[in-house]
C-alpha atoms as a PDB file:
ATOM      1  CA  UNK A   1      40.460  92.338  25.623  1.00  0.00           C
ATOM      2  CA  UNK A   2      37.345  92.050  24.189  1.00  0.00           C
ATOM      3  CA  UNK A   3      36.210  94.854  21.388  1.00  0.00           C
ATOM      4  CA  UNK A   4      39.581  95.971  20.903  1.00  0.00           C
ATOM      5  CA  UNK A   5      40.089  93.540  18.345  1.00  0.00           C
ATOM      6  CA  UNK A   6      37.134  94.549  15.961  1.00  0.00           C
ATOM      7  CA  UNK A   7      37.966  98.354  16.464  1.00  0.00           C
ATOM      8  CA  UNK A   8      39.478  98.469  12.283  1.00  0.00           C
ATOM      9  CA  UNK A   9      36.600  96.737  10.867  1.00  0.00           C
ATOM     10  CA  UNK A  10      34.149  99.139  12.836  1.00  0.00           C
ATOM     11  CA  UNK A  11      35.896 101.880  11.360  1.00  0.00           C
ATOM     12  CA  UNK A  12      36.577 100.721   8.111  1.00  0.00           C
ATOM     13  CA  UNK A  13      32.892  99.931   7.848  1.00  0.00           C
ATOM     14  CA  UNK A  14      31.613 103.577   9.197  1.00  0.00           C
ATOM     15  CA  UNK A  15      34.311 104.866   6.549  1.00  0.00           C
ATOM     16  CA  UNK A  16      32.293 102.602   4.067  1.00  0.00           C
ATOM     17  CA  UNK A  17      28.851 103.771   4.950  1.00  0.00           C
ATOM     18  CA  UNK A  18      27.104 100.625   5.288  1.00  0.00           C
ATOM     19  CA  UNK A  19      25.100 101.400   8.359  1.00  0.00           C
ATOM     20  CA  UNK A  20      24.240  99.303  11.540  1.00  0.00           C
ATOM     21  CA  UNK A  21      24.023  96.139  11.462  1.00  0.00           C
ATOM     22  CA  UNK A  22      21.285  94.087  12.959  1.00  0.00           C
ATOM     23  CA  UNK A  23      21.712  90.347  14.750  1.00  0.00           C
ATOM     24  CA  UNK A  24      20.186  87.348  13.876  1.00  0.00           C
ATOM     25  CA  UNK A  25      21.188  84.242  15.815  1.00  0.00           C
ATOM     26  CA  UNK A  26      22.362  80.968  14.122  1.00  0.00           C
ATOM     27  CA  UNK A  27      23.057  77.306  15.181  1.00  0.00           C
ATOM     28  CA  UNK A  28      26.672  77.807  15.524  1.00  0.00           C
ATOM     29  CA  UNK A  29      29.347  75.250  16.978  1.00  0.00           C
ATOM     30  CA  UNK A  30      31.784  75.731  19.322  1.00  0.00           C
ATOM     31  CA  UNK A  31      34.846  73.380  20.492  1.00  0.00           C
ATOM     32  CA  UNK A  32      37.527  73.300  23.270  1.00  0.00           C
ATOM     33  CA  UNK A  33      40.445  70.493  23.389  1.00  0.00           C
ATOM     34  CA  UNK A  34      42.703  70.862  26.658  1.00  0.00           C
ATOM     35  CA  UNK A  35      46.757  69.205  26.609  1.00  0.00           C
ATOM     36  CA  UNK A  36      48.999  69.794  28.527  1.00  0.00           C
ATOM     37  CA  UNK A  37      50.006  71.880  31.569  1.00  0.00           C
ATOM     38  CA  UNK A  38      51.500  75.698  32.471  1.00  0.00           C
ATOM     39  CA  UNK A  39      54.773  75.648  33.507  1.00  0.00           C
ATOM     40  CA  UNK A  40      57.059  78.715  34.570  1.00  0.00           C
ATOM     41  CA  UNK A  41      59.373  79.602  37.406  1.00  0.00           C
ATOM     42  CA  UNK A  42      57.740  82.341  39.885  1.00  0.00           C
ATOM     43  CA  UNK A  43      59.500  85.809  39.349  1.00  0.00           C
ATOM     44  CA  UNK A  44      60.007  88.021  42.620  1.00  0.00           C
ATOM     45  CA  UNK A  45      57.844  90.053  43.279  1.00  0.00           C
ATOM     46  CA  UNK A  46      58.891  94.191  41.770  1.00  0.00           C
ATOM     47  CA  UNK A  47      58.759  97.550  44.047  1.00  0.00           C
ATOM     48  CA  UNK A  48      56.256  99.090  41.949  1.00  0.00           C
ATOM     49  CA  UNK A  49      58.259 100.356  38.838  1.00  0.00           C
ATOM     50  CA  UNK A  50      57.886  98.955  35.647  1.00  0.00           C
ATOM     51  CA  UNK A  51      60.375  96.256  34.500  1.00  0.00           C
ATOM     52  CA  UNK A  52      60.708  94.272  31.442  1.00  0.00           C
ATOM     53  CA  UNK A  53      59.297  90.141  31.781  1.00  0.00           C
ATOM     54  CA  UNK A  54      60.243  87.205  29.696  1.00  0.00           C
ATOM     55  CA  UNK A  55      58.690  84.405  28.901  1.00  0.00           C
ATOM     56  CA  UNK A  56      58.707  80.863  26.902  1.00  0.00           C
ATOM     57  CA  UNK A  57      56.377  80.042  24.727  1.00  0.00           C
ATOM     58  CA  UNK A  58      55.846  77.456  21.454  1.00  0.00           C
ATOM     59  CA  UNK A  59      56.925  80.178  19.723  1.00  0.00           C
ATOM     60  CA  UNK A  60      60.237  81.160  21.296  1.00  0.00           C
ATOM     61  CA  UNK A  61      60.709  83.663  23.674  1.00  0.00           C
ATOM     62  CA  UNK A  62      59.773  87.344  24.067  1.00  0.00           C
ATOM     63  CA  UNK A  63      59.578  90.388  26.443  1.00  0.00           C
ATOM     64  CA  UNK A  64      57.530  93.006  27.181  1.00  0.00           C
ATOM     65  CA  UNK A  65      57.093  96.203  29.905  1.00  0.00           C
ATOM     66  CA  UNK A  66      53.955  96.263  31.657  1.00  0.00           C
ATOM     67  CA  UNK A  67      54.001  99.353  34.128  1.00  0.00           C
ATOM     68  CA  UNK A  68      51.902  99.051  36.923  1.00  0.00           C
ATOM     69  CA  UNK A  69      50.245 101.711  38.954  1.00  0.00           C
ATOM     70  CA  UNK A  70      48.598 103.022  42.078  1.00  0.00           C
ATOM     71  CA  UNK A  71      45.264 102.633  43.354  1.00  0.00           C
ATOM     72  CA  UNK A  72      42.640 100.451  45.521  1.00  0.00           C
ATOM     73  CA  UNK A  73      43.714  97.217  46.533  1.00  0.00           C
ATOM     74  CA  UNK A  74      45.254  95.030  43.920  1.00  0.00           C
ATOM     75  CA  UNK A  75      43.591  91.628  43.319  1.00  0.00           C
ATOM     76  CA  UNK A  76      43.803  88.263  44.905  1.00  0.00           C
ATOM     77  CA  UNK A  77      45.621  86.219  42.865  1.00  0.00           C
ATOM     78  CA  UNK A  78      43.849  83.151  43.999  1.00  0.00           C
ATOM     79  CA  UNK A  79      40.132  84.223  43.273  1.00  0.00           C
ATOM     80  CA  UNK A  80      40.506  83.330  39.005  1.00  0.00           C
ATOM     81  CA  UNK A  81      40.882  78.858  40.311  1.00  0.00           C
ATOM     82  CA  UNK A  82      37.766  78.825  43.000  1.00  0.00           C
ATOM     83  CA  UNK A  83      36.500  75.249  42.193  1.00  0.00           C
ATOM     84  CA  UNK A  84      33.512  76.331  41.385  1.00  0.00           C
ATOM     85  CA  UNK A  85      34.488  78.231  38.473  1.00  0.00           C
ATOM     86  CA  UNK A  86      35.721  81.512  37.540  1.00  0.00           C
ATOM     87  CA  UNK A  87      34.165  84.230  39.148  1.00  0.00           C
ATOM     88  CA  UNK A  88      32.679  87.260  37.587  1.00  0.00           C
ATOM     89  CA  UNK A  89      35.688  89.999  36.499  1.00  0.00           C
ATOM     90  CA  UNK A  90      35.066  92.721  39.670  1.00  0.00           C
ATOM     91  CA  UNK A  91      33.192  95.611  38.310  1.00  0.00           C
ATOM     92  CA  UNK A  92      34.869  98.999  37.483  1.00  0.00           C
ATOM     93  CA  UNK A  93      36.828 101.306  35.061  1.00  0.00           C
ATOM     94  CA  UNK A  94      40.253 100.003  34.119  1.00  0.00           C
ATOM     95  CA  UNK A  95      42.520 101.931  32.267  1.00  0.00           C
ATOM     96  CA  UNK A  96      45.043 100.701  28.755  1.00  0.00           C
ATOM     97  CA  UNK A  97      47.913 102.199  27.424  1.00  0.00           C
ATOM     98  CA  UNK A  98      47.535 101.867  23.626  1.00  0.00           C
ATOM     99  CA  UNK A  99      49.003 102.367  20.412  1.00  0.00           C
ATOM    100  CA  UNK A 100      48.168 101.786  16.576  1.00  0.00           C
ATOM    101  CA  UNK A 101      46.612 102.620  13.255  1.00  0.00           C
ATOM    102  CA  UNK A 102      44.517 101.782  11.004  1.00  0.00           C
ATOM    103  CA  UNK A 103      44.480 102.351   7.090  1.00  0.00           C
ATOM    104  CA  UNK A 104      40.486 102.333   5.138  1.00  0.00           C
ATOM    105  CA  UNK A 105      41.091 103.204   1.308  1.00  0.00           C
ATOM    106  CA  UNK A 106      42.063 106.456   1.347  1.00  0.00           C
ATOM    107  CA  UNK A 107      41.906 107.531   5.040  1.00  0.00           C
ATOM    108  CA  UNK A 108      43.963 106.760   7.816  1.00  0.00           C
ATOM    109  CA  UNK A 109      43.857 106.585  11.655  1.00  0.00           C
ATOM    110  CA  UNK A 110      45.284 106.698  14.924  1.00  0.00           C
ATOM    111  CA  UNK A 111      44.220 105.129  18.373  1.00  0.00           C
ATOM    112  CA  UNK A 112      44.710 107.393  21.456  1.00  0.00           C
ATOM    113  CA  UNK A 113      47.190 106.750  23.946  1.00  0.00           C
ATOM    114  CA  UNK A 114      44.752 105.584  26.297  1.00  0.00           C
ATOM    115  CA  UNK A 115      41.310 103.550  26.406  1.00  0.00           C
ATOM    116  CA  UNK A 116      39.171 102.420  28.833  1.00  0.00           C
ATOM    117  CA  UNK A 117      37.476  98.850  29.952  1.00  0.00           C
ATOM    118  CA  UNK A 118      34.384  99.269  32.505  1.00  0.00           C
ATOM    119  CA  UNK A 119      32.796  96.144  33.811  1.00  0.00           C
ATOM    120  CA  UNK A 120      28.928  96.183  34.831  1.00  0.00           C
ATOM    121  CA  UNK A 121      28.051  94.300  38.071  1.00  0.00           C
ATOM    122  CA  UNK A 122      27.549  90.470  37.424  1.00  0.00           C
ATOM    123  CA  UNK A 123      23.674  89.726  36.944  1.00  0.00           C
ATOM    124  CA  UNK A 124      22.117  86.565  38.807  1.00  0.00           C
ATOM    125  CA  UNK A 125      21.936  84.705  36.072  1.00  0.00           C
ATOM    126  CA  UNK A 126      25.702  84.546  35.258  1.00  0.00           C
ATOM    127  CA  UNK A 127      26.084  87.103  32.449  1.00  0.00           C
ATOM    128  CA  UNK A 128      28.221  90.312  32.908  1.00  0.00           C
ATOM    129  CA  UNK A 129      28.611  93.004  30.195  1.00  0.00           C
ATOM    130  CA  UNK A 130      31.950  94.764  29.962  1.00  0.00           C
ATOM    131  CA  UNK A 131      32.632  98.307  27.879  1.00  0.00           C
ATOM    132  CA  UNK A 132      35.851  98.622  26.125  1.00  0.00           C
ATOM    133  CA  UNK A 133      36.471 102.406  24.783  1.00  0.00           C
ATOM    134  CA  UNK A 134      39.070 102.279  22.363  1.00  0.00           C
ATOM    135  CA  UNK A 135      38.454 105.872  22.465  1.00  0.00           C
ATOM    136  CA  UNK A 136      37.043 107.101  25.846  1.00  0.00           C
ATOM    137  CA  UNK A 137      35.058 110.501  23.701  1.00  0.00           C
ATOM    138  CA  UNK A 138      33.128 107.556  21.543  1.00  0.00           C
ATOM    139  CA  UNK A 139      30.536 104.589  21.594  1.00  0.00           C
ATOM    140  CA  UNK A 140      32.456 101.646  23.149  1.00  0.00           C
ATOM    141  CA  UNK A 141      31.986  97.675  21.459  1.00  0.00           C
ATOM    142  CA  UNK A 142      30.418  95.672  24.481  1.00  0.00           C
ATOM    143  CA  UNK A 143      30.649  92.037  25.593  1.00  0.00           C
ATOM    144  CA  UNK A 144      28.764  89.659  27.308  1.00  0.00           C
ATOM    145  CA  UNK A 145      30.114  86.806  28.679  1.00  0.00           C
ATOM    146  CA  UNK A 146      28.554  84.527  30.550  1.00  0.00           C
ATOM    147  CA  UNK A 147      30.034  82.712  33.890  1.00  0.00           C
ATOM    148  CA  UNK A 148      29.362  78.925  34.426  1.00  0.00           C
ATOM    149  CA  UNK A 149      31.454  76.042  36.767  1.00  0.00           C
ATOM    150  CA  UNK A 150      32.812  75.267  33.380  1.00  0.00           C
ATOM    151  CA  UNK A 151      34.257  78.436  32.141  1.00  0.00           C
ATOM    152  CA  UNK A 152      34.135  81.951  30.770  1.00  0.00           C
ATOM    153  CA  UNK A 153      32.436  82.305  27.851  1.00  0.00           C
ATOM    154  CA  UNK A 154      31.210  85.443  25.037  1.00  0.00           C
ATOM    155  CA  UNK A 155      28.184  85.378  24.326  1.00  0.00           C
ATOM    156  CA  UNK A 156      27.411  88.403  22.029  1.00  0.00           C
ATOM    157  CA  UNK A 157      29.958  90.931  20.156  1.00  0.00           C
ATOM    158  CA  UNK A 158      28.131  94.554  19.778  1.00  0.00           C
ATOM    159  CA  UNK A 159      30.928  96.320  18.151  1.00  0.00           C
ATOM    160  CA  UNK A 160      30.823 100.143  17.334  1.00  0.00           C
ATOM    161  CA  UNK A 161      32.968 102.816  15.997  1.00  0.00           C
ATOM    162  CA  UNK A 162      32.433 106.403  14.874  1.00  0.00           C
ATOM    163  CA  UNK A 163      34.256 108.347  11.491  1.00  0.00           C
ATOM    164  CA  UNK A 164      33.549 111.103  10.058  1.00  0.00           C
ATOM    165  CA  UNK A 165      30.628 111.972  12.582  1.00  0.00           C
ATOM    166  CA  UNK A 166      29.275 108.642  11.362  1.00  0.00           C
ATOM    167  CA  UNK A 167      28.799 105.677  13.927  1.00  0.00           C
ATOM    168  CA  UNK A 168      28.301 101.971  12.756  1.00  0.00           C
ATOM    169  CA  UNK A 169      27.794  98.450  14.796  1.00  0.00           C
ATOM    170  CA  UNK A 170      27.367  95.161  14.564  1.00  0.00           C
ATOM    171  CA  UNK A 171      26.686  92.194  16.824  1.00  0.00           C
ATOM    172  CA  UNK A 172      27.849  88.872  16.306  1.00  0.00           C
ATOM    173  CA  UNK A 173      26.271  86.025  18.628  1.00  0.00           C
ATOM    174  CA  UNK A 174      27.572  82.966  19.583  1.00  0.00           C
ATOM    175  CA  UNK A 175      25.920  79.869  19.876  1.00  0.00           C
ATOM    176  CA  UNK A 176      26.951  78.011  21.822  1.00  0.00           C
ATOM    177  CA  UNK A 177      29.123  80.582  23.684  1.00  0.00           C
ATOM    178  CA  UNK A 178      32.970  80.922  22.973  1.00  0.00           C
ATOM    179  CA  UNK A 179      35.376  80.086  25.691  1.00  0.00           C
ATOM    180  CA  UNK A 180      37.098  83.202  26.452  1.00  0.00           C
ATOM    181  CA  UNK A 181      39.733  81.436  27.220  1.00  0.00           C
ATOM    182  CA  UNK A 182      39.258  77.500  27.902  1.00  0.00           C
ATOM    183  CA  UNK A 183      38.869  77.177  31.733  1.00  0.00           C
ATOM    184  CA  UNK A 184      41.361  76.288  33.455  1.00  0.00           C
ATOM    185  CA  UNK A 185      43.878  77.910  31.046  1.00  0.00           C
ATOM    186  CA  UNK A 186      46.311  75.587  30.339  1.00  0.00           C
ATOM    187  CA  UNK A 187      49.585  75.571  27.703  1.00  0.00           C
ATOM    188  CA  UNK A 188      48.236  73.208  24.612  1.00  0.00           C
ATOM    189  CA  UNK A 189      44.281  74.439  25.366  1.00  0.00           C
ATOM    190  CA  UNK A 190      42.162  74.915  21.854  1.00  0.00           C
ATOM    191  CA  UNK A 191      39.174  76.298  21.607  1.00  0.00           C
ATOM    192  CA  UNK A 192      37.335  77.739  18.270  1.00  0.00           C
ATOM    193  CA  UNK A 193      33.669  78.668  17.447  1.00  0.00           C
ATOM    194  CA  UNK A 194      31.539  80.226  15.433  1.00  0.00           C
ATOM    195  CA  UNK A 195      29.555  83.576  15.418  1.00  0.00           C
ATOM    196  CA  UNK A 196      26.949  85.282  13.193  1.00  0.00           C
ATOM    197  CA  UNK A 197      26.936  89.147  12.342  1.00  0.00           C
ATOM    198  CA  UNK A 198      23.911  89.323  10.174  1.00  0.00           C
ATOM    199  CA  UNK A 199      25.830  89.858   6.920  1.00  0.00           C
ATOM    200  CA  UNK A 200      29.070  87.853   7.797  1.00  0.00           C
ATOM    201  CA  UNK A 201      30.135  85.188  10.120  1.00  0.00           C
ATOM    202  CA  UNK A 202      32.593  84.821  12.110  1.00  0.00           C
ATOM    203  CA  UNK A 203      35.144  81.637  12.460  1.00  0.00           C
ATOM    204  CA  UNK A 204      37.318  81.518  15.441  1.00  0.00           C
ATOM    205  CA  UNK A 205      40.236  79.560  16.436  1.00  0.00           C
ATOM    206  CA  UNK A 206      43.161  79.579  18.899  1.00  0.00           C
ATOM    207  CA  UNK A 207      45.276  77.825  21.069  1.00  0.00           C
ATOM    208  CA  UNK A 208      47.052  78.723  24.748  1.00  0.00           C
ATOM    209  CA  UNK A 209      50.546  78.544  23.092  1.00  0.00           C
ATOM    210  CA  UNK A 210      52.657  79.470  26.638  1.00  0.00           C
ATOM    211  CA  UNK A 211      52.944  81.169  29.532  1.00  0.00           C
ATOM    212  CA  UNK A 212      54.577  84.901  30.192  1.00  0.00           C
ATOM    213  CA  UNK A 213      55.432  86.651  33.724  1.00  0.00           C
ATOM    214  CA  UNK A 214      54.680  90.122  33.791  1.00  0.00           C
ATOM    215  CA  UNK A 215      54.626  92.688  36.589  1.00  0.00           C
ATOM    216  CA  UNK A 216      51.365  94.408  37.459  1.00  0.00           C
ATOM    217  CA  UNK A 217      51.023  96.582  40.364  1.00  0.00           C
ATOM    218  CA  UNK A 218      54.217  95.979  41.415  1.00  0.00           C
ATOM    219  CA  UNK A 219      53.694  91.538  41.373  1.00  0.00           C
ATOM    220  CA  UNK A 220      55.199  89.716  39.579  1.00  0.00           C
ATOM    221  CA  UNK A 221      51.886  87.910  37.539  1.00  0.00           C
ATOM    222  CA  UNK A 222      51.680  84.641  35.801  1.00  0.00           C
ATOM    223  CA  UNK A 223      49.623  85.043  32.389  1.00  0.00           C
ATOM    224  CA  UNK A 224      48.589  82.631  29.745  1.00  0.00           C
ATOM    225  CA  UNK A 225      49.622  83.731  25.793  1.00  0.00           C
ATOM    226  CA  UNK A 226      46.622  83.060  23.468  1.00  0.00           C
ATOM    227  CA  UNK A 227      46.944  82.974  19.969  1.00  0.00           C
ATOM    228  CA  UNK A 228      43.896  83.103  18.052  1.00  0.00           C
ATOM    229  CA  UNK A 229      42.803  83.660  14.396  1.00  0.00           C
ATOM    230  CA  UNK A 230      38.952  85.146  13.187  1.00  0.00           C
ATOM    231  CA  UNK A 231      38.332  85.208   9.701  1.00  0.00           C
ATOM    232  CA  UNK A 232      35.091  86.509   7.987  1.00  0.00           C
ATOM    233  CA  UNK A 233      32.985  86.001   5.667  1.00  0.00           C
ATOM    234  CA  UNK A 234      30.516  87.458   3.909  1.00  0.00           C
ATOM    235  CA  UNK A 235      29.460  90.976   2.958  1.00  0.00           C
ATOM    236  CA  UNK A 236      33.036  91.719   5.092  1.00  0.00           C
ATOM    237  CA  UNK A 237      35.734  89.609   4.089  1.00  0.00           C
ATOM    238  CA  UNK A 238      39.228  89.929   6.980  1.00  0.00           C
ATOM    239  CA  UNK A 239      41.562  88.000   9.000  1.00  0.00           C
ATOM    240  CA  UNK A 240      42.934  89.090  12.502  1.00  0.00           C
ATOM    241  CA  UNK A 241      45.560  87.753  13.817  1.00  0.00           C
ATOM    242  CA  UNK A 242      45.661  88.659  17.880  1.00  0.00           C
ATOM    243  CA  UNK A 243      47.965  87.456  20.933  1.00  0.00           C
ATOM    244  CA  UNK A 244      46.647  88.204  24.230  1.00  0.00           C
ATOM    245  CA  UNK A 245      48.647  87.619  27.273  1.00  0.00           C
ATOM    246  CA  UNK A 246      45.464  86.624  29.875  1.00  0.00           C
ATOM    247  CA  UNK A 247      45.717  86.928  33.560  1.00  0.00           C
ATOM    248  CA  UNK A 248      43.232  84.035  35.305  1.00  0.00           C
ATOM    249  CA  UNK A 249      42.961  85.908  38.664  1.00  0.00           C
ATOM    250  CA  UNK A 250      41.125  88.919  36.987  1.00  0.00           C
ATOM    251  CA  UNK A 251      39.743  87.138  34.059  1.00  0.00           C
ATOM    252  CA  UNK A 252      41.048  89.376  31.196  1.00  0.00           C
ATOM    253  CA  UNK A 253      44.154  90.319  29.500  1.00  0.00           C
ATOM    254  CA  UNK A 254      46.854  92.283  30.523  1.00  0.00           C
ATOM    255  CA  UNK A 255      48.105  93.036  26.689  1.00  0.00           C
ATOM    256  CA  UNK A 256      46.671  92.316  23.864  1.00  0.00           C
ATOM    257  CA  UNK A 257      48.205  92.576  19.990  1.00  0.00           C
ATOM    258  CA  UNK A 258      46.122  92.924  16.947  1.00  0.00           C
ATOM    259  CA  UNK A 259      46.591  92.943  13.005  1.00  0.00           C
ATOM    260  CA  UNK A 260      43.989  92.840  10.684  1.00  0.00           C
ATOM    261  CA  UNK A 261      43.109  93.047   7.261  1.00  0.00           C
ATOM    262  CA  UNK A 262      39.760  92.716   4.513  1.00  0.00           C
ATOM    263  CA  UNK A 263      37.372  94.389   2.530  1.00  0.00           C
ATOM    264  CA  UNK A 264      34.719  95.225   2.403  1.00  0.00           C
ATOM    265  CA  UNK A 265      33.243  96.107  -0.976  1.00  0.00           C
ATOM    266  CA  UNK A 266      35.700  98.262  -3.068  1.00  0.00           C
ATOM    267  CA  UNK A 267      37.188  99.099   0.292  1.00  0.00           C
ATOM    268  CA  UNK A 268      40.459  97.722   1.424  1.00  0.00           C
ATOM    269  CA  UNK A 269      41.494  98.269   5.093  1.00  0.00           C
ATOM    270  CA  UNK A 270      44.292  97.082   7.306  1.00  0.00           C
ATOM    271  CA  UNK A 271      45.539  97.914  10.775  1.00  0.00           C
ATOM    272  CA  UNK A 272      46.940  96.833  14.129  1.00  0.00           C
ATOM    273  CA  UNK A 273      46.612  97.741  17.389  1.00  0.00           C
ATOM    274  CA  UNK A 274      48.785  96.985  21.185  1.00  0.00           C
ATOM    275  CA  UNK A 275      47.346  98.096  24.525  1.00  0.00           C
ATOM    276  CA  UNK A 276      48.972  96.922  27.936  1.00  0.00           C
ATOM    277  CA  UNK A 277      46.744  97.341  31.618  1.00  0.00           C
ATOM    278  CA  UNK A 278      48.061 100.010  33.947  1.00  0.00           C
ATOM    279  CA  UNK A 279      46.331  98.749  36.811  1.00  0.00           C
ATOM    280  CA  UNK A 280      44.284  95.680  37.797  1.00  0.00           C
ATOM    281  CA  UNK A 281      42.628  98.031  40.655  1.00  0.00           C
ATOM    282  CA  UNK A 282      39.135  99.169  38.906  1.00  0.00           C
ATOM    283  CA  UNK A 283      38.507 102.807  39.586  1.00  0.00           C
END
């Protein structure tokens, strides 16, 4: 879920008063290594109430609740493997359940229970910018990834939060684009890359460490767990650590973990952050 996971440094950064900051574009690198292949057995299908999935993973297994919920047409679960390469995610507001806080030297912070993700229409040439409101009443960080027959891929980071009537952003741009996730997701995938933010870079790295079912609009849906790790450096110095569980068929995640912690300056922050989709029908 892309944004969400730079929502702490946005804020400890407006906290910090350092202002927007402006892009410049580097030669960057980017990698992907693919071993290995999914495996899981198909869960039935659920009536519509939520239910609590398991799943196996290289770390052990888990479970979660992911409620679904009514609206337009839930869908096809076929569209995210055309041969030709993942299609554009279809445009629309979709809705998160969310929890977390964040801690930026003396102040503290909550996330609202719910946040948004719109996705623009698809241009010609491939790219597609999605919004992701952390909180729906403020700025929202934007993505935009670009489509190719060999993958999904971010392009540029423009991240933004608001405190104390104060708004700051960044963009990092990557070049060559990130794979967001390694196309076709498969158990074993790596990928990592690198982005520049003006003041700071950012290094990237993660891995498709399992499978997870979870039930979403009342299917039972096969997503891939990605672990990754982005560490900074530079006038902001963090680590997050996120897990999203990625659904291929609608090309983003249905849940999404974060924890995260730096400075910048004299300012120490930390914070983490969970949001789960209620609905892969776009409003």
């Amino acid at each position: 879920m892309r944004g969400a996971r730079w929502w702490v440094l946005a804020a400890a950064l407006a906290l910090a008063g350092c202002g927007a900051q402006t892009n410049h574009t580097a030669a960057n690198h980017t990698t992907t290594t693919e071993a290995g292949s999914a495996t899981t057995a198909a869960a039935p299908a659920g009536s519509g109430a939520s239910s609590t999935t398991t799943s196996t993973s290289a770390h052990g297994t888990g479970s979660s609740t992911v409620a679904p919920a009514t609206g337009s047409a839930a869908p096809s679960r076929s569209s995210g493997s055309a041969p030709a390469g993942p299609a554009p995610i279809a445009a629309g507001t979709y809705r998160y359940r969310q929890s977390g806080s964040f801690t930026a030297g003396t102040q503290t912070g909550q996330l609202p229970a719910e946040g948004t993700f719109v996705v623009d229409p698809a241009k010609p040439d491939g790219t597609q910018v999605t919004h992701r409101y952390v909180d729906p009443s403020k700025p929202p960080s934007d993505t935009t990834l670009l489509f190719r027959p060999d993958g999904m891929f971010i392009v540029t980071t423009v991240d933004r939060s608001t405190t104390g009537g104060q708004t700051v952003s960044f963009t990092c741009t990557f070049n060559p684009p990130l794979p967001s996730p390694p196309w076709p997701a498969k158990v074993g995938s790596t990928f990592a890359g690198n982005g520049n933010c003006g003041s700071f870079t950012a290094q990237v790295n993660g891995r498709v460490d399992g499978t997870r079912q979870v039930t979403l609009d009342g299917a039972s849906v096969l997503t891939y767990v990605i672990d990754s790790t982005i560490v900074t450096h530079g006038s902001l110095e963090s680590t997050i650590n996120e897990q999203d569980w990625f659904d291929p068929a609608i090309r983003f995640s249905t849940h999404v973990q974060t924890q995260t912690k730096g400075s910048y300056g004299p300012f120490q922050f930390s914070g983490q952050s969970t949001a789960d989709l209620e609905s892969a029908r776009p409003s």
